[in-house]
Structures are given as structure tokens and as C-alpha cells.
PDB file of N, CA and C in Angstrom:
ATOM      1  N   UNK A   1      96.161 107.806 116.997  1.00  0.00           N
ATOM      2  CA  UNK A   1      96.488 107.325 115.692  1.00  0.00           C
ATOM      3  C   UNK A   1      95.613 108.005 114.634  1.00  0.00           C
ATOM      4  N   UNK A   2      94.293 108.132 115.367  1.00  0.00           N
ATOM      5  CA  UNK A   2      93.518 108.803 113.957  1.00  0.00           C
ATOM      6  C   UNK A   2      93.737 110.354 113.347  1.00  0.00           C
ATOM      7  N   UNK A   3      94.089 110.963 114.816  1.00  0.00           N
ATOM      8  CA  UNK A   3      94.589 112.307 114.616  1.00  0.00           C
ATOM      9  C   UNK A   3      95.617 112.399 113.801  1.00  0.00           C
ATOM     10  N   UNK A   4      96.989 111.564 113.762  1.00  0.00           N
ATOM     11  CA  UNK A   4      98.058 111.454 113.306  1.00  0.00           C
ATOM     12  C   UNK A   4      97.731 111.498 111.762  1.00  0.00           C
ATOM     13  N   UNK A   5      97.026 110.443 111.080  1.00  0.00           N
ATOM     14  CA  UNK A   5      96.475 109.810 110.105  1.00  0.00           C
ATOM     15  C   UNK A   5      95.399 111.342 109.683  1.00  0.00           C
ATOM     16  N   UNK A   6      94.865 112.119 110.177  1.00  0.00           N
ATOM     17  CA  UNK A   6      94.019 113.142 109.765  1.00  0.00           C
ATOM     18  C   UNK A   6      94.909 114.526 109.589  1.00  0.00           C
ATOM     19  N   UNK A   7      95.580 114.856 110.240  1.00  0.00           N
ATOM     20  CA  UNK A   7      96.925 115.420 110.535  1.00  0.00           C
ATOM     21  C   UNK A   7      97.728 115.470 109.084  1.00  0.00           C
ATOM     22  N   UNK A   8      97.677 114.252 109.039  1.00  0.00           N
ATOM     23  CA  UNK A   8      98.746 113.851 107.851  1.00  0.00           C
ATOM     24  C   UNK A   8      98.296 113.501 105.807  1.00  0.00           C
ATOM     25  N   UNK A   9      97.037 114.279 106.167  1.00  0.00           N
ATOM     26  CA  UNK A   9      96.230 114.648 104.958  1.00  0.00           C
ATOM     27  C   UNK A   9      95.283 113.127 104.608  1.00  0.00           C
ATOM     28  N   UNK A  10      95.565 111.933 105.255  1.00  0.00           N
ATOM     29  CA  UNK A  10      94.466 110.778 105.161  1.00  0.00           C
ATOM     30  C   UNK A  10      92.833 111.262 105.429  1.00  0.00           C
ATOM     31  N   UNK A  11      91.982 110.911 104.532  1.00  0.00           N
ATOM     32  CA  UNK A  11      90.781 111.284 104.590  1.00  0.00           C
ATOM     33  C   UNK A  11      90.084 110.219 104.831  1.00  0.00           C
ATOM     34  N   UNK A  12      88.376 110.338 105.137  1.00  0.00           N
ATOM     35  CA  UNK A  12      87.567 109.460 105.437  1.00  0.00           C
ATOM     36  C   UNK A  12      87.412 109.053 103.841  1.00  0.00           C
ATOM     37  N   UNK A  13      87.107 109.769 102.760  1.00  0.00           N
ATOM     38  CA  UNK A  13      87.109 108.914 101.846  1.00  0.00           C
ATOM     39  C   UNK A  13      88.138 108.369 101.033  1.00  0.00           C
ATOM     40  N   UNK A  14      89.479 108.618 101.367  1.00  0.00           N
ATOM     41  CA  UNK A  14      90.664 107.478 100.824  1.00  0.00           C
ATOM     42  C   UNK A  14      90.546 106.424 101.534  1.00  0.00           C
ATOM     43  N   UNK A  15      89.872 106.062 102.528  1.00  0.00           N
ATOM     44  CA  UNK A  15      89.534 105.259 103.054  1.00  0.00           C
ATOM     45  C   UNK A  15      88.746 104.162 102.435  1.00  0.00           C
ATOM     46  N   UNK A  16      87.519 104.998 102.555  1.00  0.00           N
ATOM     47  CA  UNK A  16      86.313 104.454 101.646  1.00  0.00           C
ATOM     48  C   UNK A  16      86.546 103.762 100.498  1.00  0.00           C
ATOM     49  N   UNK A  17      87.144 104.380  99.878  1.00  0.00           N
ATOM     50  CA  UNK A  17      87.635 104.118  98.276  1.00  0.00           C
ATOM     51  C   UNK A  17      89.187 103.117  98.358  1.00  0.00           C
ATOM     52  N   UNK A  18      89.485 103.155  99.436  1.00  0.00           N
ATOM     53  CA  UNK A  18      90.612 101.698  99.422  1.00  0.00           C
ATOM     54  C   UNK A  18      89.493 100.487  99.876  1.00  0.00           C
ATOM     55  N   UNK A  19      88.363 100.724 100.460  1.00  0.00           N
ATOM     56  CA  UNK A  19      87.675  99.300 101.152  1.00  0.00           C
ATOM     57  C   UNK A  19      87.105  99.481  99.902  1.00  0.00           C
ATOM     58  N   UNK A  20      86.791 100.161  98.708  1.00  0.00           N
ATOM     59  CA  UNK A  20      85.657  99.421  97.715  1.00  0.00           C
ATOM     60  C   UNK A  20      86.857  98.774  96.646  1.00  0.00           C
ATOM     61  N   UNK A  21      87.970  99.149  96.705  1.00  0.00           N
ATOM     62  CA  UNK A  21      88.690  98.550  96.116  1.00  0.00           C
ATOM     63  C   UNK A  21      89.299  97.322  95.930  1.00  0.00           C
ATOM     64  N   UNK A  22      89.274  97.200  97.442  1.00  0.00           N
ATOM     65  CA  UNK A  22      89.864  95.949  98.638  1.00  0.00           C
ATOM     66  C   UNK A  22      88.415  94.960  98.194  1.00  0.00           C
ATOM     67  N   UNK A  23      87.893  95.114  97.630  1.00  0.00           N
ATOM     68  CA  UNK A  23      86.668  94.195  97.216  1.00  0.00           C
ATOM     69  C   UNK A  23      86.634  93.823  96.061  1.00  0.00           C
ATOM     70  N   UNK A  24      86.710  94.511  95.134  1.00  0.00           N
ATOM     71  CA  UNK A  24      87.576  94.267  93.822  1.00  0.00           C
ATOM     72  C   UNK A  24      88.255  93.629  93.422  1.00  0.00           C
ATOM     73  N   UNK A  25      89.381  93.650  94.243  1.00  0.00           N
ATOM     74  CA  UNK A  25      90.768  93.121  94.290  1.00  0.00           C
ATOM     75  C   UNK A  25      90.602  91.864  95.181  1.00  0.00           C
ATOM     76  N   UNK A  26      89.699  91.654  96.106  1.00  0.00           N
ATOM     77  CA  UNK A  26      89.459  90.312  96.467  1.00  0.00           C
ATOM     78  C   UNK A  26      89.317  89.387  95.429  1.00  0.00           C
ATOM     79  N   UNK A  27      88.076  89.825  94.522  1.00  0.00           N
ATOM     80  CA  UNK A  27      87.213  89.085  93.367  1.00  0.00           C
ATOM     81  C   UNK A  27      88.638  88.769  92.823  1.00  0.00           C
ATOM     82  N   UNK A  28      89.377  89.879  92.180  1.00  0.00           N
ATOM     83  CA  UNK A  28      90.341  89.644  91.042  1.00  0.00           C
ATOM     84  C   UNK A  28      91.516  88.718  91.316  1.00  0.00           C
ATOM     85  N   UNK A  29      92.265  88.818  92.918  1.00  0.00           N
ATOM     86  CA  UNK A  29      92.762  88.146  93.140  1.00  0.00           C
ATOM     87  C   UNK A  29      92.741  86.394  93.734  1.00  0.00           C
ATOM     88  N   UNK A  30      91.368  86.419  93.650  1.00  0.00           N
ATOM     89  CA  UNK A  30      90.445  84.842  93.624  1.00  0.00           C
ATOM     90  C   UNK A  30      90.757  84.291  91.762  1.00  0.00           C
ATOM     91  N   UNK A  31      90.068  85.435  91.142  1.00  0.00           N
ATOM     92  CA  UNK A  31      90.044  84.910  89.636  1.00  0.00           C
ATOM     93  C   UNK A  31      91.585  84.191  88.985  1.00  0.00           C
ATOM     94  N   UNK A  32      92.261  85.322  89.331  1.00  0.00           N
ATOM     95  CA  UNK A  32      93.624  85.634  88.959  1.00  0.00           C
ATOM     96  C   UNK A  32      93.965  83.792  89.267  1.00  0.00           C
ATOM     97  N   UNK A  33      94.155  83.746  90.822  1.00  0.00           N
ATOM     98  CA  UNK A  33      95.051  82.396  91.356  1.00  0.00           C
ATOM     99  C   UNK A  33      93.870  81.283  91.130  1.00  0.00           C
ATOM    100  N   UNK A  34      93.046  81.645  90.360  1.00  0.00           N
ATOM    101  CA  UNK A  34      92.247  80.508  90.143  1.00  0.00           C
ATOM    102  C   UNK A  34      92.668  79.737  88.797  1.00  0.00           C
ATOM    103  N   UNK A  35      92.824  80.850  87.983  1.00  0.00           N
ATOM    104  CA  UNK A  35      93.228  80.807  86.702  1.00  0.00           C
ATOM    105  C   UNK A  35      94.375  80.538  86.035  1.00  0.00           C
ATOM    106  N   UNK A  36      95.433  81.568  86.924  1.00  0.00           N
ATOM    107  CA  UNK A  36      96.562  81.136  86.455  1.00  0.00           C
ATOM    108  C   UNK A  36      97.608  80.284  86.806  1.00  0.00           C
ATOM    109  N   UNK A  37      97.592  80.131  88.632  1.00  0.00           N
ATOM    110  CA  UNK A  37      98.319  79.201  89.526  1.00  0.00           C
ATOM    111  C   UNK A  37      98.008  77.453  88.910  1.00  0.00           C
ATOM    112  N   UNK A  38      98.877  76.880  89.213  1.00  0.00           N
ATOM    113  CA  UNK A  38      98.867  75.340  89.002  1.00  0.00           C
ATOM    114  C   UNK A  38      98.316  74.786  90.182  1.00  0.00           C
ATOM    115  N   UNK A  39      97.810  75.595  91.073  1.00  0.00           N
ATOM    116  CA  UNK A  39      97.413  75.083  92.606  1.00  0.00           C
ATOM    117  C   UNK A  39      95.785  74.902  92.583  1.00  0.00           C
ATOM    118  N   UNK A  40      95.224  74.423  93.290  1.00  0.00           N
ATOM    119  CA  UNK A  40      94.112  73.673  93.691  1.00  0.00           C
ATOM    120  C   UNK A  40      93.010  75.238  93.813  1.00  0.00           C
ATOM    121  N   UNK A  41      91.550  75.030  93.735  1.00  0.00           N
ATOM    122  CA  UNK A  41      90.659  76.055  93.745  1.00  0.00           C
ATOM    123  C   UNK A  41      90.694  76.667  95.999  1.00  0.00           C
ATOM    124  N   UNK A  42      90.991  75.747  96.435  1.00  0.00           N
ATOM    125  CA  UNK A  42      91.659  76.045  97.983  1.00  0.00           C
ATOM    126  C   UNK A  42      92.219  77.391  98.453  1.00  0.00           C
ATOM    127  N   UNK A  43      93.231  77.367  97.131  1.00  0.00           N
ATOM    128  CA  UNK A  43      94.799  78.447  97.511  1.00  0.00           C
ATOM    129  C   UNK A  43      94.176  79.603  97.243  1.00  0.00           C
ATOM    130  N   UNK A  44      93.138  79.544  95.964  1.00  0.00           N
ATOM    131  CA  UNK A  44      92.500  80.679  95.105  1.00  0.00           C
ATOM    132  C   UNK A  44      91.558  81.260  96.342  1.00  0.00           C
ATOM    133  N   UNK A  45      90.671  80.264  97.060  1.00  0.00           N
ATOM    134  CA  UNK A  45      89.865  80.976  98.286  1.00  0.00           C
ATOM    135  C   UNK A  45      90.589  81.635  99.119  1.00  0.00           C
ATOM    136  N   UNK A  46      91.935  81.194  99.482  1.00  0.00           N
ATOM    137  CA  UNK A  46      92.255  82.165 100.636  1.00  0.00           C
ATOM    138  C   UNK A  46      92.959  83.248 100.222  1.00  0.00           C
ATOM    139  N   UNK A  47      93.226  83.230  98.517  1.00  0.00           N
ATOM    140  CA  UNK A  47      93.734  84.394  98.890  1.00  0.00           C
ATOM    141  C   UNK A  47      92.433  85.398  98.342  1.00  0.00           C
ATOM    142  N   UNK A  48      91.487  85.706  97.805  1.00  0.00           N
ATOM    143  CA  UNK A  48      90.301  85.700  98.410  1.00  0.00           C
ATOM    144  C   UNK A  48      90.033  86.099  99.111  1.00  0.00           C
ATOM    145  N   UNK A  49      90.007  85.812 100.226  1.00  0.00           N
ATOM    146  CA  UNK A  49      89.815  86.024 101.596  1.00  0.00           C
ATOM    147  C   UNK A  49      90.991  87.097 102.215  1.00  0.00           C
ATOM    148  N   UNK A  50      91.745  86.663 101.890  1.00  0.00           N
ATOM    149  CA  UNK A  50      92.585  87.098 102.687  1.00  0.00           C
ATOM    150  C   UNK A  50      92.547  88.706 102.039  1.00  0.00           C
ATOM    151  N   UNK A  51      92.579  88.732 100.755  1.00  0.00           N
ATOM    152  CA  UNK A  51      92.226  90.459 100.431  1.00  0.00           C
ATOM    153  C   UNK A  51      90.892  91.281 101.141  1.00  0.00           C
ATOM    154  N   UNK A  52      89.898  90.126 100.848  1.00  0.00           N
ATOM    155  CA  UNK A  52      89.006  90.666 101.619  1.00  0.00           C
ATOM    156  C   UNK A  52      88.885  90.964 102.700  1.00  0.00           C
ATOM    157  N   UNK A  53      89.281  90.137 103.861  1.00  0.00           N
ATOM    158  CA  UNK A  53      89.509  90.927 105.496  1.00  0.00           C
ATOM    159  C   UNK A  53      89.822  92.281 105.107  1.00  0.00           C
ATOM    160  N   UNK A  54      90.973  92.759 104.035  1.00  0.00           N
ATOM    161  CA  UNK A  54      91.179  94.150 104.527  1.00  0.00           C
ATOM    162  C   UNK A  54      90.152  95.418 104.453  1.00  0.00           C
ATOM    163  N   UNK A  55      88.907  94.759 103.682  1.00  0.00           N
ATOM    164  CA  UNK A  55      87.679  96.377 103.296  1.00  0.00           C
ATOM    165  C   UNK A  55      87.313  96.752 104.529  1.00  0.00           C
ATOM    166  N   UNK A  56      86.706  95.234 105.699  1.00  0.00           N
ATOM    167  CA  UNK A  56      86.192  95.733 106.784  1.00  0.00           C
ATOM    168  C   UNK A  56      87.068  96.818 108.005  1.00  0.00           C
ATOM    169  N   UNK A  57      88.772  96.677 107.492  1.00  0.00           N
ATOM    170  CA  UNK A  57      89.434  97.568 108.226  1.00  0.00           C
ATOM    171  C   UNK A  57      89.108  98.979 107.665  1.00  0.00           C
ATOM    172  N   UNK A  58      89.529  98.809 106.236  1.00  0.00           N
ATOM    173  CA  UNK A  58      89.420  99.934 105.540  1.00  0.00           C
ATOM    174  C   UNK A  58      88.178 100.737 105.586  1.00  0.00           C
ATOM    175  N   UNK A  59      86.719 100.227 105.858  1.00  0.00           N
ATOM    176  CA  UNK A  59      85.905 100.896 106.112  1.00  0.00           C
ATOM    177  C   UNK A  59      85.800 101.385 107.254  1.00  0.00           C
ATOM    178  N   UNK A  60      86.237 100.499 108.767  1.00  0.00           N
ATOM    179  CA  UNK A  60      85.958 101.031 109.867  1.00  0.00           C
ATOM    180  C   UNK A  60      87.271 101.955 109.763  1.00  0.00           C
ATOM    181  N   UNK A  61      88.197 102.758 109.832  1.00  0.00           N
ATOM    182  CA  UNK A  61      89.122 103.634 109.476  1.00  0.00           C
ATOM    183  C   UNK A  61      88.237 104.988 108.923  1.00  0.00           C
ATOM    184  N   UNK A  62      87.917 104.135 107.742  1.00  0.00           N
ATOM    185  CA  UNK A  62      87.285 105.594 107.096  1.00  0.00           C
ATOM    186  C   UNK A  62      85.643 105.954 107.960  1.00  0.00           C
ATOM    187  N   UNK A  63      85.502 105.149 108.822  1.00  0.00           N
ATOM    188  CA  UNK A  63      84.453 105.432 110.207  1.00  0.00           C
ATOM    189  C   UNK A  63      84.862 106.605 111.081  1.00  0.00           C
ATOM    190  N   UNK A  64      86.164 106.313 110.933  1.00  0.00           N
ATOM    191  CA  UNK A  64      86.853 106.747 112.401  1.00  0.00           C
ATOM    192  C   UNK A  64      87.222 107.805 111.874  1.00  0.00           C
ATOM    193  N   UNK A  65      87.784 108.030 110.956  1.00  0.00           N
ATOM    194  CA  UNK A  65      87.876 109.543 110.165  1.00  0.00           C
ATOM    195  C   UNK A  65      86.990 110.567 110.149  1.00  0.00           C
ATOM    196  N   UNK A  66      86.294 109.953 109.394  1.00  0.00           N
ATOM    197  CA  UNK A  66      85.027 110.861 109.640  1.00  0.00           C
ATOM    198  C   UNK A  66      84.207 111.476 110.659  1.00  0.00           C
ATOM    199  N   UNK A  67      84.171 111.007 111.626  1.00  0.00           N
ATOM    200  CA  UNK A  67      84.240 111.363 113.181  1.00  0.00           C
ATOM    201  C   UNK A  67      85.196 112.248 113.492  1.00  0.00           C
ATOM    202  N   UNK A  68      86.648 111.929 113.395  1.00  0.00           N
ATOM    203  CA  UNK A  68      87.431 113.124 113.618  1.00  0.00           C
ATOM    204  C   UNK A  68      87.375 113.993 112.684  1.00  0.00           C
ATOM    205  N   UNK A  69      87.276 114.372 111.323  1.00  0.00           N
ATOM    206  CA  UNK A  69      86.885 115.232 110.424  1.00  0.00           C
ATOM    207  C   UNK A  69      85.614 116.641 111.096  1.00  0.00           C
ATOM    208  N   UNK A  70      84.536 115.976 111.526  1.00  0.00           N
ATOM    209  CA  UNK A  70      83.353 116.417 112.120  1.00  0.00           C
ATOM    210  C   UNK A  70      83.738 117.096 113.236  1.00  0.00           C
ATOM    211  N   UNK A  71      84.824 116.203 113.923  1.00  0.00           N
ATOM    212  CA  UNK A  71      85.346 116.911 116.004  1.00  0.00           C
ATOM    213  C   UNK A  71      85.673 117.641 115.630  1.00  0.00           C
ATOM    214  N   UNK A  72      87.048 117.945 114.196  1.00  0.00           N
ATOM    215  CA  UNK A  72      87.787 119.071 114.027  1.00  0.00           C
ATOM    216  C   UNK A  72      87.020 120.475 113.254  1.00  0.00           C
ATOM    217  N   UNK A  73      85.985 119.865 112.251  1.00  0.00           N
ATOM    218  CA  UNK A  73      85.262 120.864 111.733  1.00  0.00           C
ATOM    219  C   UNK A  73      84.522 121.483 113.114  1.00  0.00           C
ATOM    220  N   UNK A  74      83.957 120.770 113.926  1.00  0.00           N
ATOM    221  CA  UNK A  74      83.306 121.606 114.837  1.00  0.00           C
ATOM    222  C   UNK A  74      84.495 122.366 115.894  1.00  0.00           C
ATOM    223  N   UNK A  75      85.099 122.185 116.214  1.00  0.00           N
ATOM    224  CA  UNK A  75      86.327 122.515 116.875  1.00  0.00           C
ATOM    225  C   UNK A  75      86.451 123.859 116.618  1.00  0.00           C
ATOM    226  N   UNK A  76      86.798 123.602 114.917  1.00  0.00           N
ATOM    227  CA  UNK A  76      87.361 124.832 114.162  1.00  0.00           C
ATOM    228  C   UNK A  76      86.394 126.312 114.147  1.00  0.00           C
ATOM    229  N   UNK A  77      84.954 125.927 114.289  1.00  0.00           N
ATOM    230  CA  UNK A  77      83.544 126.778 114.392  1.00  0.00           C
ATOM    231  C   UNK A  77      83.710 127.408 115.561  1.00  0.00           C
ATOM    232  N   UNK A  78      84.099 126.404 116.392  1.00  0.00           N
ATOM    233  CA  UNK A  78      83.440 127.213 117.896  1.00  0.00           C
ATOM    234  C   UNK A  78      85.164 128.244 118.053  1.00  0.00           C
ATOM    235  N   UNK A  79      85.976 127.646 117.416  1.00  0.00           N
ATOM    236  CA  UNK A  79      86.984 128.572 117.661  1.00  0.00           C
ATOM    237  C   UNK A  79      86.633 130.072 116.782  1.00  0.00           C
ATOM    238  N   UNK A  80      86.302 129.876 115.680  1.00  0.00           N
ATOM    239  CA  UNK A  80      86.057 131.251 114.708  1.00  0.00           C
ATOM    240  C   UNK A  80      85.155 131.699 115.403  1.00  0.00           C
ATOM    241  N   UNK A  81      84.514 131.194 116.040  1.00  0.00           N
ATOM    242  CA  UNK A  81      83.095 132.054 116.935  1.00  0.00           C
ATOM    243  C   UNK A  81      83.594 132.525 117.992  1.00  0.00           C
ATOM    244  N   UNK A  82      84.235 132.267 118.810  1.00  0.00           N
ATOM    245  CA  UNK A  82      85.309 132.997 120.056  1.00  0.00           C
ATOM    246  C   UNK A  82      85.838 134.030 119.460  1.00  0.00           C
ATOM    247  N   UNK A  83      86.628 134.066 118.147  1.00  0.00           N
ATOM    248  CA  UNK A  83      86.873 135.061 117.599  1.00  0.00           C
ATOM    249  C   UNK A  83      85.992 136.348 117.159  1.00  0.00           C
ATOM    250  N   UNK A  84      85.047 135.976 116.458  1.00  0.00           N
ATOM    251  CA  UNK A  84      84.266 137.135 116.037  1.00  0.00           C
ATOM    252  C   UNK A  84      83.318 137.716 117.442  1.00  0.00           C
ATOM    253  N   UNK A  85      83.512 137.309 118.532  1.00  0.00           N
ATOM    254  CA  UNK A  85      82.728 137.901 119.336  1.00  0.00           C
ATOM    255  C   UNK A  85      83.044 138.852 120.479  1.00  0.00           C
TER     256      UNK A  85
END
């Protein structure tokens, strides 16, 4: 999957930068249903929450990227070095 996802121009830091966002957008979407919903301060926590679960994906992703970024940069070395020799 990560290859696919690296393959397919996804980077370790679109990653990054969706989990700092995904934090953001937690806060805002707490404020938001706090503020504007007719519903109880309850509904406002989970959703809250519920934005938030997604940074810790979004960061471990952009973990896992970066790791394959590094396999393939080194990959790519030892291949140009087979070449020039």
C-alpha cells in the first residue's frame, strides 16, 4: 500500500501537513458544533474527537512514507553506482 501511495506522487509531507491540519480542524470543528448546533456541549466533543483520531493516522502514514522515500532514494544510489562502475 505504501509503495502504491509513493508510486502515485503521495509524499511524507502531504501527510504531515494533513495531520497538522487534522488538528486544526479538530479545534474548529469542536468550536463550530459548539456554537452553532442546538445540541448539547457532548455532540461538540465527539465530533472533536472524532476529527482528531485522524492526525495520529495521518502522521503514522507520513512515518511510513518517509521510510519508503529513503528505501527508494537509497535503492536509486546503489543502482547509479552499478552503473558508473
Amino acid at each position: 500500500m505504501l509503495r502504491k501511495l509513493h508510486e502515485s506522487g503521495v509524499t511524507s509531507e502531504m501527510m504531515f501537513t494533513a495531520g497538522a491540519i487534522s488538528i486544526g480542524a479538530s479545534f474548529l470543528s469542536w468550536l463550530v458544533s459548539e456554537r452553532k448546533e442546538k445540541a448539547n456541549l457532548d455532540r461538540a466533543d465527539r465530533w472533536g474527537i472524532f476529527v482528531g483520531e485522524w492526525a495520529p493516522t495521518f502522521f503514522a502514514l507520513g512515518t511510513a512514507l518517509r521510510l519508503e522515500e529513503e528505501s527508494s532514494q537509497r535503492g536509486m544510489a546503489k543502482l547509479r553506482n552499478k552503473m558508473n562502475t
